[in-house]
Protein backbone atom coordinates (compact mmCIF):
# COMPACT_ATOMS: atom_id res chain seq x y z
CA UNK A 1 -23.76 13.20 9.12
CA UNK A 2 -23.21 12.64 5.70
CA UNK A 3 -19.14 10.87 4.26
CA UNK A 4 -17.71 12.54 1.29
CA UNK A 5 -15.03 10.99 -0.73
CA UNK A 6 -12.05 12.91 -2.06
CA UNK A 7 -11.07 11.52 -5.26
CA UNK A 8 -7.74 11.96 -7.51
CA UNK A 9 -7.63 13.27 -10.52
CA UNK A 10 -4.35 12.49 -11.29
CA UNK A 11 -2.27 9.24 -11.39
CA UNK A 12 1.07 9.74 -9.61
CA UNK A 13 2.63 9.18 -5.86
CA UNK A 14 0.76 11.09 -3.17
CA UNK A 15 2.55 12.87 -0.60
CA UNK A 16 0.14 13.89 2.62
CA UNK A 17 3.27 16.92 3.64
CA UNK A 18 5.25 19.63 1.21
CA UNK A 19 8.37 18.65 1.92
CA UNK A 20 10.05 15.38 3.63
CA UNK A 21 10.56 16.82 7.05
CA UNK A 22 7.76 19.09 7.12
CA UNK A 23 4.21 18.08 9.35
CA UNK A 24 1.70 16.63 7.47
CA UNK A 25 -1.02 18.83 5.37
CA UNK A 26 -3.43 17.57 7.66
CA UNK A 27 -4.27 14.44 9.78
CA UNK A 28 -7.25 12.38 10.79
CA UNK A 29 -9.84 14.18 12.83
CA UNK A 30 -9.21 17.52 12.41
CA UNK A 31 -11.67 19.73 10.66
CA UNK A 32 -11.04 20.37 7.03
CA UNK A 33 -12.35 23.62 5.04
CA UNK A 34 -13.57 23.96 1.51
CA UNK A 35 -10.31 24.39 -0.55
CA UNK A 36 -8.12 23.41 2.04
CA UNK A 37 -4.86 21.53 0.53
CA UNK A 38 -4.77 17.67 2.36
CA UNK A 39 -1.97 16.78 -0.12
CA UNK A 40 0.26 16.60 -3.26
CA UNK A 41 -0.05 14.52 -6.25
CA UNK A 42 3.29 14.46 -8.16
CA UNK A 43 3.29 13.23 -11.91
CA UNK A 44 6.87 13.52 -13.53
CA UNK A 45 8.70 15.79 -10.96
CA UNK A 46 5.29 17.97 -11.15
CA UNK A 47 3.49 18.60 -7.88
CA UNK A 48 -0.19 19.47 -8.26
CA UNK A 49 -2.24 20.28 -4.88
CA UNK A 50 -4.80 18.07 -3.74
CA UNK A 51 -7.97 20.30 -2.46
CA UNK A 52 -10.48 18.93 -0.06
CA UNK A 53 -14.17 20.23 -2.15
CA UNK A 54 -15.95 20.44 1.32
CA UNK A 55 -15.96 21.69 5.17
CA UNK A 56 -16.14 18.81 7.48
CA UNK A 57 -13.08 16.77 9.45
CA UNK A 58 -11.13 14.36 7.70
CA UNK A 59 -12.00 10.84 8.46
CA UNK A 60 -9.47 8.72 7.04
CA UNK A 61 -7.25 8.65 4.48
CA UNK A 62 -7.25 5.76 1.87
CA UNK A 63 -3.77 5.64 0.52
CA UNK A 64 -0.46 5.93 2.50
CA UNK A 65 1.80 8.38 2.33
CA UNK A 66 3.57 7.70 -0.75
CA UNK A 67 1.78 6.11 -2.29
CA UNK A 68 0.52 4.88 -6.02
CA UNK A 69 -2.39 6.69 -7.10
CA UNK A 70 -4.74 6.50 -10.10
CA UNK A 71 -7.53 8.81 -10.99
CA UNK A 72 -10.88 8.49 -9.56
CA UNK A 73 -9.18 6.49 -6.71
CA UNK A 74 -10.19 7.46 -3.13
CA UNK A 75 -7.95 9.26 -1.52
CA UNK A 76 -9.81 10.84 1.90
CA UNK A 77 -13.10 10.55 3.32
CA UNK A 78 -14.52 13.57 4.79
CA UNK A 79 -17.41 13.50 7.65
CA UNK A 80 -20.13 16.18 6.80
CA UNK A 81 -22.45 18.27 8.69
């Protein structure tokens, strides 16, 4: 099994849910598909979707909810076939 890294594109906060008290995008250990959103990346009141790029289950996640983000920064790892 092969680890594949989501990384940002964007600086910002990342939020892992759409909306405060909605559930989370997605959590640890459940499977992921290609496309699949695991997140939002806001920059200046702007929310851009953050898209896992392959099928697999999500791992971990590298930055909290939240959180400061730059671009190229890890953001989830994702367990391959």
């Amino acid at each position: 099994m092969a680890k594949h890294e989501v990384i940002s594109p964007l600086p910002g906060v990342f939020y892992r849910r759409p909306a405060p008290d909605a559930p989370e995008f997605i959590t640890e250990g459940q499977p992921v598909t290609d496309g699949q959103v695991i997140g939002l990346i806001e920059v200046m009141k702007q929310f851009s979707e953050l898209t896992s790029d392959t099928t697999g289950t999500l791992i971990s996640f590298s930055i909290e909810d939240a959180g400061m983000i730059e671009p190229g920064q890890i953001v989830a790892v994702i367990e391959t076939a």
